[in-house]
C-alpha atoms as a PDB file:
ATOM      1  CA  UNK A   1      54.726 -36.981  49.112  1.00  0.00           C
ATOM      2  CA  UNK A   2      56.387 -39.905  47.255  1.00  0.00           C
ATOM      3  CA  UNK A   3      54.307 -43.143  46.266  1.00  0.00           C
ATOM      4  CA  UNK A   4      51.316 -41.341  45.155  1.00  0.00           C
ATOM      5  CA  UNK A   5      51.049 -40.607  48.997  1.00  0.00           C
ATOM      6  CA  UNK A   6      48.810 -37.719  49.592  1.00  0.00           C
ATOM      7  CA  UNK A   7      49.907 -34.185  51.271  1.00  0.00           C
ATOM      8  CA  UNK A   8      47.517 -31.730  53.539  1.00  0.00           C
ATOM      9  CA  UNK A   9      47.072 -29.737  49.920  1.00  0.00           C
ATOM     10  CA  UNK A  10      45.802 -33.187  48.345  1.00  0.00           C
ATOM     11  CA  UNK A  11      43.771 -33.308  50.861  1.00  0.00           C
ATOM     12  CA  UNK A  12      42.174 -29.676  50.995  1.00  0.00           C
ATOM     13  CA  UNK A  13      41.719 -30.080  47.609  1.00  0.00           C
ATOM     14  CA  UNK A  14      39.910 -32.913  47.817  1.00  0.00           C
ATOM     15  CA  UNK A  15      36.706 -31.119  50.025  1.00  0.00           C
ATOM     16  CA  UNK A  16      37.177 -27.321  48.743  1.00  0.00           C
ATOM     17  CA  UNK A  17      34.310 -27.165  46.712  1.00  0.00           C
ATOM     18  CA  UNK A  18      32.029 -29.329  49.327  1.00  0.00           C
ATOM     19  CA  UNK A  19      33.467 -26.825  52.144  1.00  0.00           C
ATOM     20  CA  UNK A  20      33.367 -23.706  49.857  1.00  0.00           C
ATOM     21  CA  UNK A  21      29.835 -24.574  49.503  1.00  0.00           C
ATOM     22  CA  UNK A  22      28.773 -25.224  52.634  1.00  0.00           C
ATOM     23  CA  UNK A  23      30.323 -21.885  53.593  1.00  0.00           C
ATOM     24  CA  UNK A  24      27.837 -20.222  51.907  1.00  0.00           C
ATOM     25  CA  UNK A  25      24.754 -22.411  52.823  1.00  0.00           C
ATOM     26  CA  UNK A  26      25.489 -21.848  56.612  1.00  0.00           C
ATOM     27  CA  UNK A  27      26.293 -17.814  56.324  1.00  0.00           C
ATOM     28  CA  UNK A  28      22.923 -17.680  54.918  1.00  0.00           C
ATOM     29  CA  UNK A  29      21.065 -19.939  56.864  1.00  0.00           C
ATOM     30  CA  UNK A  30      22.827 -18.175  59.827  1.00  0.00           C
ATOM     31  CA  UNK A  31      21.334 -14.837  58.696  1.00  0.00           C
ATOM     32  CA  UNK A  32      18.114 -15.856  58.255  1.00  0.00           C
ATOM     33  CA  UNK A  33      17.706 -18.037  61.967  1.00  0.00           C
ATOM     34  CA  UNK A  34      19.308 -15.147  63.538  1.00  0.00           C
ATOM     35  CA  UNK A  35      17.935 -12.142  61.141  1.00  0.00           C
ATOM     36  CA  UNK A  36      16.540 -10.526  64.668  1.00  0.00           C
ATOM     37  CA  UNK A  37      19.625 -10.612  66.204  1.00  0.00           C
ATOM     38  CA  UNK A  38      22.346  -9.098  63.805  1.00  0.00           C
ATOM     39  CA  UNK A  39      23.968  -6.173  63.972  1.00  0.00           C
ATOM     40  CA  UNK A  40      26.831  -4.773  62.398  1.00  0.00           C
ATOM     41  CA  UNK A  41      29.962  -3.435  64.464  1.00  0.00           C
ATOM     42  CA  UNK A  42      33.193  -2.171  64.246  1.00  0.00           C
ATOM     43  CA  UNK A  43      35.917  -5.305  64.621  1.00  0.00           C
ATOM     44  CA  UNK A  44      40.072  -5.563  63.689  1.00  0.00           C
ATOM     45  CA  UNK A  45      40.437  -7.825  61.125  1.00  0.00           C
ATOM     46  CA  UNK A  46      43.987  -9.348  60.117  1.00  0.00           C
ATOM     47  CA  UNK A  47      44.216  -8.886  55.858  1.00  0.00           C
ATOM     48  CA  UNK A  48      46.108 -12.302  55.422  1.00  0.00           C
ATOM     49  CA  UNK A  49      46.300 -11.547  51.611  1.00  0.00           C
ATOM     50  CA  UNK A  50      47.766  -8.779  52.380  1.00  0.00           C
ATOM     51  CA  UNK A  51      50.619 -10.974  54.678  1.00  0.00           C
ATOM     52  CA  UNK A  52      53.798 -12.189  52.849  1.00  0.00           C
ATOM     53  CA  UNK A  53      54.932 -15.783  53.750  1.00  0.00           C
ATOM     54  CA  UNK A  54      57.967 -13.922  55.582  1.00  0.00           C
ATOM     55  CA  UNK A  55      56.152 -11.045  57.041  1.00  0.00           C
ATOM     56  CA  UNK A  56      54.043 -14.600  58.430  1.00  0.00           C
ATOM     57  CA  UNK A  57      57.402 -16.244  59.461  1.00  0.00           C
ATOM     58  CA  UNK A  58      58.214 -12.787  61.277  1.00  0.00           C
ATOM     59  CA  UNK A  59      55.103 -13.149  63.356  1.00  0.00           C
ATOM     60  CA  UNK A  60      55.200 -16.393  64.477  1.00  0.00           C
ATOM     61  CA  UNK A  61      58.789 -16.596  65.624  1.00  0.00           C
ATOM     62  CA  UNK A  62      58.474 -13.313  67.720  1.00  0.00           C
ATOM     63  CA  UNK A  63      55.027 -14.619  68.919  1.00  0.00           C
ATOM     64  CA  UNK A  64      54.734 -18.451  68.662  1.00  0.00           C
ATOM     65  CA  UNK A  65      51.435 -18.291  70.524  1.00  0.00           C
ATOM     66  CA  UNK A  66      49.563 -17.573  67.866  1.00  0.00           C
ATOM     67  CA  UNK A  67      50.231 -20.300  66.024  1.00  0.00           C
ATOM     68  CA  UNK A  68      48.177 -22.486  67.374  1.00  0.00           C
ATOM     69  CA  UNK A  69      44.963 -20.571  65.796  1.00  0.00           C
ATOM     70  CA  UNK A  70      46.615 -20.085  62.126  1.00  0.00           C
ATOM     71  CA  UNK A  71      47.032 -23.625  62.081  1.00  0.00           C
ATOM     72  CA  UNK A  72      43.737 -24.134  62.827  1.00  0.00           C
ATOM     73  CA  UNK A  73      42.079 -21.353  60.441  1.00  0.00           C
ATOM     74  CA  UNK A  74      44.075 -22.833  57.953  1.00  0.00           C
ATOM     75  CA  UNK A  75      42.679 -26.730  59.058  1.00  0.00           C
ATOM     76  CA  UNK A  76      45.970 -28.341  59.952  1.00  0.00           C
ATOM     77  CA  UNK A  77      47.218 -30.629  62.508  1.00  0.00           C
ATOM     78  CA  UNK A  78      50.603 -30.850  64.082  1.00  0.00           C
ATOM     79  CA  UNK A  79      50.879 -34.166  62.139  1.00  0.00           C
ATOM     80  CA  UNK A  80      50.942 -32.879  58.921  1.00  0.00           C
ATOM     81  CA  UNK A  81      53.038 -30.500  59.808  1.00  0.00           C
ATOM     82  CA  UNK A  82      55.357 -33.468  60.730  1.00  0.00           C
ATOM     83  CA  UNK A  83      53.959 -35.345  57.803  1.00  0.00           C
ATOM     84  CA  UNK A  84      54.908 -32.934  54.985  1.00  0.00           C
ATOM     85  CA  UNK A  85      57.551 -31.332  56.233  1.00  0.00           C
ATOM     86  CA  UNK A  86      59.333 -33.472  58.245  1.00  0.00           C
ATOM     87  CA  UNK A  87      59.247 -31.021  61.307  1.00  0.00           C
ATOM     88  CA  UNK A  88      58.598 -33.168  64.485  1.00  0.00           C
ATOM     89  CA  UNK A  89      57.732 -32.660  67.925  1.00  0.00           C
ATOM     90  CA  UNK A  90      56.067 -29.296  67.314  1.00  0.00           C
ATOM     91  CA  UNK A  91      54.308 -28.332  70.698  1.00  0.00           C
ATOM     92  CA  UNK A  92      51.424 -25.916  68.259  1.00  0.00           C
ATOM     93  CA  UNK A  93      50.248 -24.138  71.485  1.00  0.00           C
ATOM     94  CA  UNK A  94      53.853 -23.431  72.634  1.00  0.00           C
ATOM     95  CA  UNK A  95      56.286 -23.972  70.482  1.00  0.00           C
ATOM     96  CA  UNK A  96      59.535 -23.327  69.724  1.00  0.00           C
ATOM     97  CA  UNK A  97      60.631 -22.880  66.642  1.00  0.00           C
ATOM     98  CA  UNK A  98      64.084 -21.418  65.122  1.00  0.00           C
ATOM     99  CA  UNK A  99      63.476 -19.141  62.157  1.00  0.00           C
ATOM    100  CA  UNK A 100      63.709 -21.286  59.235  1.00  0.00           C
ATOM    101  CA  UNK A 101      61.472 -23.567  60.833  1.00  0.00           C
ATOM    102  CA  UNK A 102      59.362 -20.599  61.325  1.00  0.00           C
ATOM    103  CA  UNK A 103      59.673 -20.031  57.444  1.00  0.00           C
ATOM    104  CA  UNK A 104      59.079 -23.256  56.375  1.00  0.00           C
ATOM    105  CA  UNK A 105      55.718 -23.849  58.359  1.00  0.00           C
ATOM    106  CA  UNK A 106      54.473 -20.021  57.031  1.00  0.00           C
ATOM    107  CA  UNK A 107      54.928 -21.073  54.125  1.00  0.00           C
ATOM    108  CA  UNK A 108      53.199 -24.284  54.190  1.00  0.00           C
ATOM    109  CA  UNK A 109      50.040 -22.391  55.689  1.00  0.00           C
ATOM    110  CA  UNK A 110      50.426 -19.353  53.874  1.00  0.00           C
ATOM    111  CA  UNK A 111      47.669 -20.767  50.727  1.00  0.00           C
ATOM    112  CA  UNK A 112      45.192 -22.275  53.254  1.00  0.00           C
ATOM    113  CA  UNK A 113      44.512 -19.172  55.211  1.00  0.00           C
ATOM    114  CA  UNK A 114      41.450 -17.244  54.150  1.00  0.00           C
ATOM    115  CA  UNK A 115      41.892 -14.069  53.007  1.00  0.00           C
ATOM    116  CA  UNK A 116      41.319 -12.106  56.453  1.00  0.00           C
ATOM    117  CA  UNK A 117      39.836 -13.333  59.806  1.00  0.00           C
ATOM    118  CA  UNK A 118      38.632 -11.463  62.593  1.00  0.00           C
ATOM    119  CA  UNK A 119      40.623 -11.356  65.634  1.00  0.00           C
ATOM    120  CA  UNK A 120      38.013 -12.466  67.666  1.00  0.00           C
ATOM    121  CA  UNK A 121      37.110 -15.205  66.059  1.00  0.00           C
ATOM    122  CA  UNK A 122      41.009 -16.139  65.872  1.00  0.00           C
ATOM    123  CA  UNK A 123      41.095 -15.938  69.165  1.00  0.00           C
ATOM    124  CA  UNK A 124      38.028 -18.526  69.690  1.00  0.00           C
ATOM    125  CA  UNK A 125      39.608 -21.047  67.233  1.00  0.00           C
ATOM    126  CA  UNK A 126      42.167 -20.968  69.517  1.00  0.00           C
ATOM    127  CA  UNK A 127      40.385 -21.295  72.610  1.00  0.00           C
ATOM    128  CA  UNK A 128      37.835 -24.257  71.172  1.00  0.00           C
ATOM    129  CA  UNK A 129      41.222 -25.842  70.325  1.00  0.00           C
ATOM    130  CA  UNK A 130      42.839 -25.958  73.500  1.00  0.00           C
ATOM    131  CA  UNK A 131      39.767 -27.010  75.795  1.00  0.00           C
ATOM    132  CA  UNK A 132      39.227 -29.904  73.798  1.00  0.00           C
ATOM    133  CA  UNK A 133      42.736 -30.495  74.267  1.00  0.00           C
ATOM    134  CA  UNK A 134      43.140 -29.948  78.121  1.00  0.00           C
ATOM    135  CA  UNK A 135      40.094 -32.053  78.206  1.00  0.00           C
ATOM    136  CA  UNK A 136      41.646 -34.855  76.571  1.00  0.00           C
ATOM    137  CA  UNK A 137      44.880 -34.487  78.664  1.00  0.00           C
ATOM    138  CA  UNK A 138      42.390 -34.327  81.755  1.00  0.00           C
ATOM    139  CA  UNK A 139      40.843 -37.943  80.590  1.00  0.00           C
ATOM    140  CA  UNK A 140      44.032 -39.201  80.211  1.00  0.00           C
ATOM    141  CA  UNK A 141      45.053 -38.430  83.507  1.00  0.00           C
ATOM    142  CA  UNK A 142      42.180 -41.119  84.901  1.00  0.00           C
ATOM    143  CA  UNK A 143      44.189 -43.174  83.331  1.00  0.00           C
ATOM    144  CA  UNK A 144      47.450 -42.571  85.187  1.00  0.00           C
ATOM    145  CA  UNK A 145      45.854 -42.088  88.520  1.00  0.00           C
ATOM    146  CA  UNK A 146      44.518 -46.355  88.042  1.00  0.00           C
ATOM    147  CA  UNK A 147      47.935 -47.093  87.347  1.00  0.00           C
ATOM    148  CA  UNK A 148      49.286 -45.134  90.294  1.00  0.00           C
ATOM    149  CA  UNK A 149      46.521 -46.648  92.802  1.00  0.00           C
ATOM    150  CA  UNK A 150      47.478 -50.023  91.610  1.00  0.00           C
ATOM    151  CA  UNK A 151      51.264 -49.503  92.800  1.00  0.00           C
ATOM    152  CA  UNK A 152      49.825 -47.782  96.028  1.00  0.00           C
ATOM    153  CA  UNK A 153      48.314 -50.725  96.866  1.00  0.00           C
ATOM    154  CA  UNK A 154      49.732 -53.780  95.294  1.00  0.00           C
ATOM    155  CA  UNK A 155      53.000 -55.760  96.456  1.00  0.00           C
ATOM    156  CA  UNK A 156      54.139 -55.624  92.686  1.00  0.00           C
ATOM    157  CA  UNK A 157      54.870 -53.023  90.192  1.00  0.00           C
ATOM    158  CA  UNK A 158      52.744 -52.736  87.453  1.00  0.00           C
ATOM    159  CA  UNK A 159      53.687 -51.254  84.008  1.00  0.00           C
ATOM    160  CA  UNK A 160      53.006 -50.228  80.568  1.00  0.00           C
ATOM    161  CA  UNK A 161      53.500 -53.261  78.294  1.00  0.00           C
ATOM    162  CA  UNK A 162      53.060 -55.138  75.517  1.00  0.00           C
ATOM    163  CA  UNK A 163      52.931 -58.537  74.010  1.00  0.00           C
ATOM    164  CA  UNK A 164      52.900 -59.966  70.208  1.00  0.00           C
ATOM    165  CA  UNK A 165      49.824 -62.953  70.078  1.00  0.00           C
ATOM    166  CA  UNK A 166      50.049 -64.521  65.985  1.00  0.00           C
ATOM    167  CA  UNK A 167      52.350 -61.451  64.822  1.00  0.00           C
ATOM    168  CA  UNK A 168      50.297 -58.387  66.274  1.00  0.00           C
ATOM    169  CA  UNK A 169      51.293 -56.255  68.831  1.00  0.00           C
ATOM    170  CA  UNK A 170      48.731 -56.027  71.493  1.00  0.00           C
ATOM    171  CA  UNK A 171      49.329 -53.049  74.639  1.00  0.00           C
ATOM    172  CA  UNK A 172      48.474 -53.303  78.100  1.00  0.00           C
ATOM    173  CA  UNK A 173      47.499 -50.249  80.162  1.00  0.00           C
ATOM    174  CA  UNK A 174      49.088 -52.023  83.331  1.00  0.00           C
ATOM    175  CA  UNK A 175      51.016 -55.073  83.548  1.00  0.00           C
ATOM    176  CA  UNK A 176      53.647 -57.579  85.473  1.00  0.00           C
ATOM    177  CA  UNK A 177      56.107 -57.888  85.142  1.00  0.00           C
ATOM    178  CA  UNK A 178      56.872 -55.601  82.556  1.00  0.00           C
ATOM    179  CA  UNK A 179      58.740 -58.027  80.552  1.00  0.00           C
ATOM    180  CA  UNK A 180      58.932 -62.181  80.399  1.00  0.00           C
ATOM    181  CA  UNK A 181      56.142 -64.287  80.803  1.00  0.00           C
ATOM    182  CA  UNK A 182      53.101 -61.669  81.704  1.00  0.00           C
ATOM    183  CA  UNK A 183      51.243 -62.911  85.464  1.00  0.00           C
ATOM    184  CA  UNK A 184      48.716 -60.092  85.422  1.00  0.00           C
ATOM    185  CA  UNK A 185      47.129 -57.966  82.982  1.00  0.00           C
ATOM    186  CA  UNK A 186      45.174 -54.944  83.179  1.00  0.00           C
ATOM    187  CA  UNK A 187      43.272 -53.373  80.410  1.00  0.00           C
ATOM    188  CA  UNK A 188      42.086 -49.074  81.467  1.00  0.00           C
ATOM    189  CA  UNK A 189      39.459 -48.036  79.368  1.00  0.00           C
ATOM    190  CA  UNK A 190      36.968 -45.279  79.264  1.00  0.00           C
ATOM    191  CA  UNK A 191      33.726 -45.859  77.891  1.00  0.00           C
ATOM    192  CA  UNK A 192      31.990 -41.951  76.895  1.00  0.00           C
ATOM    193  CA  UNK A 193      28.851 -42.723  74.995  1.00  0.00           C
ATOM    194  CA  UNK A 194      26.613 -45.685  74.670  1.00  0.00           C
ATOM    195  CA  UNK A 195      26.912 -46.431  70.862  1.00  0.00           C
ATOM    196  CA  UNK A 196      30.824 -47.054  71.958  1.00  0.00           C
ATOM    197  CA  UNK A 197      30.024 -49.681  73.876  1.00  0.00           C
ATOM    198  CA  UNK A 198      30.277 -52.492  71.559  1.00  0.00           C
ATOM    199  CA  UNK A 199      33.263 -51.572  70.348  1.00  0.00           C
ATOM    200  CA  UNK A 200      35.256 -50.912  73.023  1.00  0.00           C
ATOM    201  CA  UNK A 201      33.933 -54.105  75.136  1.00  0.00           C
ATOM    202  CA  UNK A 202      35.108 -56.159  71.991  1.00  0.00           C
ATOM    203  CA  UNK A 203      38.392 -54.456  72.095  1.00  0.00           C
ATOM    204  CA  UNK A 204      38.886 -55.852  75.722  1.00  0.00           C
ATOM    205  CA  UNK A 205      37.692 -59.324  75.135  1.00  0.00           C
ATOM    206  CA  UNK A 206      39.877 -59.672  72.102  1.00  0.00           C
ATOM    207  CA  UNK A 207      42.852 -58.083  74.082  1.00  0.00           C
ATOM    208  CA  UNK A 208      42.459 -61.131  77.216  1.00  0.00           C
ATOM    209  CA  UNK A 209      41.793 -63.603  74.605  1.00  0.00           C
ATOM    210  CA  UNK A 210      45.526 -62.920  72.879  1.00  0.00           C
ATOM    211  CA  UNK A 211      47.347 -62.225  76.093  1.00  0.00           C
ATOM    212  CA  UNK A 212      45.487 -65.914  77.271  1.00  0.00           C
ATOM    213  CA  UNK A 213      46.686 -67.906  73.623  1.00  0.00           C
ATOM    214  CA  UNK A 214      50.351 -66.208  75.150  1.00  0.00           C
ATOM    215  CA  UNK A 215      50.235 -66.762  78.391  1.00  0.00           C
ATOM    216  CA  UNK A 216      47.501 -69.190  79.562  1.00  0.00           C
ATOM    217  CA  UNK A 217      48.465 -68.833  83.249  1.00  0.00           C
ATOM    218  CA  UNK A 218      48.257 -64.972  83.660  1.00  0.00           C
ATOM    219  CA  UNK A 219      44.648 -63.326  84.906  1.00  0.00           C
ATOM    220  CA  UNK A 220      43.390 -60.453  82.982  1.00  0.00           C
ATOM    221  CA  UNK A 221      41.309 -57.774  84.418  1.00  0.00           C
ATOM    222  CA  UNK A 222      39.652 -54.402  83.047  1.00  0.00           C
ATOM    223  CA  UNK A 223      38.956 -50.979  85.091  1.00  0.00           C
ATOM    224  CA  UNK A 224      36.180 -49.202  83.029  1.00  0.00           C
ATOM    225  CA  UNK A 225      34.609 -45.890  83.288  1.00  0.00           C
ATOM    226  CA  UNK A 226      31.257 -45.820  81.951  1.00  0.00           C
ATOM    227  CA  UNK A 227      28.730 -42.782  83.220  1.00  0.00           C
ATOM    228  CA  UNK A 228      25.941 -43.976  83.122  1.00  0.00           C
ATOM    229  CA  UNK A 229      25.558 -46.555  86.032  1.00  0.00           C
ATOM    230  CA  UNK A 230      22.135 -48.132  85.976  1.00  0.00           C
ATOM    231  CA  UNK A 231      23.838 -49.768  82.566  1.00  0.00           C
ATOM    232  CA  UNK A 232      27.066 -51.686  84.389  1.00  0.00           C
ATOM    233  CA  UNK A 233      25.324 -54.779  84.330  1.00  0.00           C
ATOM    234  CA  UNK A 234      25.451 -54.231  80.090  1.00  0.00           C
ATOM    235  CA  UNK A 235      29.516 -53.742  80.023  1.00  0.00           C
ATOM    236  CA  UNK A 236      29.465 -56.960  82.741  1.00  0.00           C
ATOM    237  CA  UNK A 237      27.434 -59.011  80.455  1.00  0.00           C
ATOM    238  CA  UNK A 238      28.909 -58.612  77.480  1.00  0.00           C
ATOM    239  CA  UNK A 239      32.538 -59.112  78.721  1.00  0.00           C
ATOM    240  CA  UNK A 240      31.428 -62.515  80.378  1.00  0.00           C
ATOM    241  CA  UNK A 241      34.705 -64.733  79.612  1.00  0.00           C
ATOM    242  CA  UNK A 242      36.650 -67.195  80.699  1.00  0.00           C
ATOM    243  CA  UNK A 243      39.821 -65.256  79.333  1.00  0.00           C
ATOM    244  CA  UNK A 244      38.712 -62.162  81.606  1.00  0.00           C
ATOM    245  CA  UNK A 245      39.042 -62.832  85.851  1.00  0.00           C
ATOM    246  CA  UNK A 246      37.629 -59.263  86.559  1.00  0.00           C
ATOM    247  CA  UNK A 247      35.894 -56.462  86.032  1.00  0.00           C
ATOM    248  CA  UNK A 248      35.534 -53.543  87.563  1.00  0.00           C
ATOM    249  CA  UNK A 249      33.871 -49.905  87.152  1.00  0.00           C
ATOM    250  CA  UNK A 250      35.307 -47.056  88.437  1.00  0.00           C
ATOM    251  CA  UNK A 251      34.576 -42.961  88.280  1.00  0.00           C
ATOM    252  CA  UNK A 252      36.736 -39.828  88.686  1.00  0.00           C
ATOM    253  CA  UNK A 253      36.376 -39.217  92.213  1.00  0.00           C
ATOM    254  CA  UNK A 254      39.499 -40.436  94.606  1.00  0.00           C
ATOM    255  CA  UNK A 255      37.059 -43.243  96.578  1.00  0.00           C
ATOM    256  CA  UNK A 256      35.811 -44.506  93.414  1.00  0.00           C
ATOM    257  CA  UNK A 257      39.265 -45.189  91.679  1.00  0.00           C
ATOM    258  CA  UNK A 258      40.599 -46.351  95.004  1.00  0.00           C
ATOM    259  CA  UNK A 259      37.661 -48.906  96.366  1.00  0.00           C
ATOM    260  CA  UNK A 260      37.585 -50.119  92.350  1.00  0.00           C
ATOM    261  CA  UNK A 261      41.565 -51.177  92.388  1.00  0.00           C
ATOM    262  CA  UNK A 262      41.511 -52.600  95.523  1.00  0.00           C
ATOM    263  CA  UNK A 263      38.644 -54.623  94.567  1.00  0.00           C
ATOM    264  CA  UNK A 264      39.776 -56.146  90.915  1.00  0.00           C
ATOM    265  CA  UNK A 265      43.533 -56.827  93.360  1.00  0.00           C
ATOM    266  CA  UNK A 266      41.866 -58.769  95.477  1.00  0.00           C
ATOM    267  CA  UNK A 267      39.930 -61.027  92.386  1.00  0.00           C
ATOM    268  CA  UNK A 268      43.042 -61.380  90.619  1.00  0.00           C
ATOM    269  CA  UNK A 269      44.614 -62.447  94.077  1.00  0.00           C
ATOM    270  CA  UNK A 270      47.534 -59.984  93.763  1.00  0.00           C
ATOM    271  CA  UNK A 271      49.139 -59.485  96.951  1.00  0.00           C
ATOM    272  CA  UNK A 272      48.554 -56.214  98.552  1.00  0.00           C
ATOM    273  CA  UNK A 273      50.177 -53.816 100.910  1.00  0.00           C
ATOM    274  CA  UNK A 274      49.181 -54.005 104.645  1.00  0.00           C
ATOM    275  CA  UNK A 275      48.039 -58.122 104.263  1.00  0.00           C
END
């Protein structure tokens, strides 16, 4: 990379040693905790050293499902493949690549992979991978579905927005109108874990303070998800503010996500359908 900018090999070489290390120290510790339990059997084995670059290149293009876990043996990210060479968009569970893409990217991985791999354990790389990831596309649909109840019910159409305050850009999970002067602004968040808290409940005060020093007149309100109920008065208390009208908590299930919008409409006295 240009600038003294760092690439994924900077990077890797950066932590080899540490991780080389630690390699050992938990194959070892490994054996001895489960020294009862080990036994030795009879597994396929891929002999990467034994791979060239294009025999690599081969086996992607005919089967680009298996990227996904090379990537991941080899500990890199879609971004860097974007980052360092300039390839974008690359779907790594499903993707479609033409063959000198397909070189290119075997190439790139072709140092970082270790020098064989079991099959099975390729195979749970690439299943650890993509659970985390439908999991995180699952979260994000609780998202969506709050900005879909708020059109069900609302006489307005809210949007993704955004909004400069002092020369930063600030965005809004739902807002209206879209563009202009903003009336009504909704901040989505979900809170996972209790040492997030503070955090994220200073990221939504911040956020109504900025759209207020904008637009005095509009009314800001936040939908949260936060498990662990007996603690909503917390997330209540420390959002108290005169820059935020409401607050609301809401779960996964339908009822929850639909009693929740209806509730912060009628505090921000947005019009809804059927009054």
């Amino acid at each position: 990379m240009p600038g003294g900018y760092g690439t994924h090999a900077d990077y890797m070489d950066w932590v080899k040693d540490d991780a080389n290390s630690r390699k050992l120290e938990i194959e070892n510790a490994l054996r001895e905790a489960f020294s009862d339990f080990i036994e030795t059997r009879e597994v396929e084995i891929i002999v990467f050293s034994s791979i060239s670059a294009l025999d690599l290149a081969k086996a992607v293009t005919n089967h680009p499902i298996i990227l996904k876990s090379l990537l991941a043996a080899s500990n890199i990210a879609a971004r860097a493949i974007e980052r360092d060479l300039s390839i974008k968009n690359v779907d790594t569970y499903s993707p479609r690549l033409n063959e000198d893409q397909a070189k290119v990217i075997a190439g790139y991985i072709k140092p970082f992979l270790p020098p064989y791999l079991e099959i099975p354990a390729l195979s749970h790389i690439d299943r650890v991978a993509f659970i985390d990831k439908e999991i995180r596309k699952r979260k994000g649909r609780w998202e969506k579905k709050i900005l879909e109840n708020l059109n069900q019910f609302s006489k307005i159409v809210f949007q993704k927005s955004s909004f400069i305050a002092k020369g930063e850009q600030f965005e809004l999970d739902a807002a209206y109108p879209k563009k202009g002067e903003i009336k009504f602004g909704i901040d989505i968040k979900r809170i996972e874990a209790r040492r997030d808290i503070h955090k994220r409940c200073d990221e939504i005060v911040n956020k109504a303070a900025k759209l207020k020093s904008v637009f005095p007149d509009s009314k800001f309100g936040a939908v949260v998800y936060y498990p662990f109920i007996e603690e909503h008065i917390n997330i209540q208390n420390r959002l108290k503010s005169d820059n935020i009208d409401g607050i609301v908590f809401a779960s996964e299930s339908k009822e929850s996500i639909e009693n929740a919008v209806k509730l912060l409409l009628s505090i921000l006295e947005v019009s809804q359908n059927g009054e």
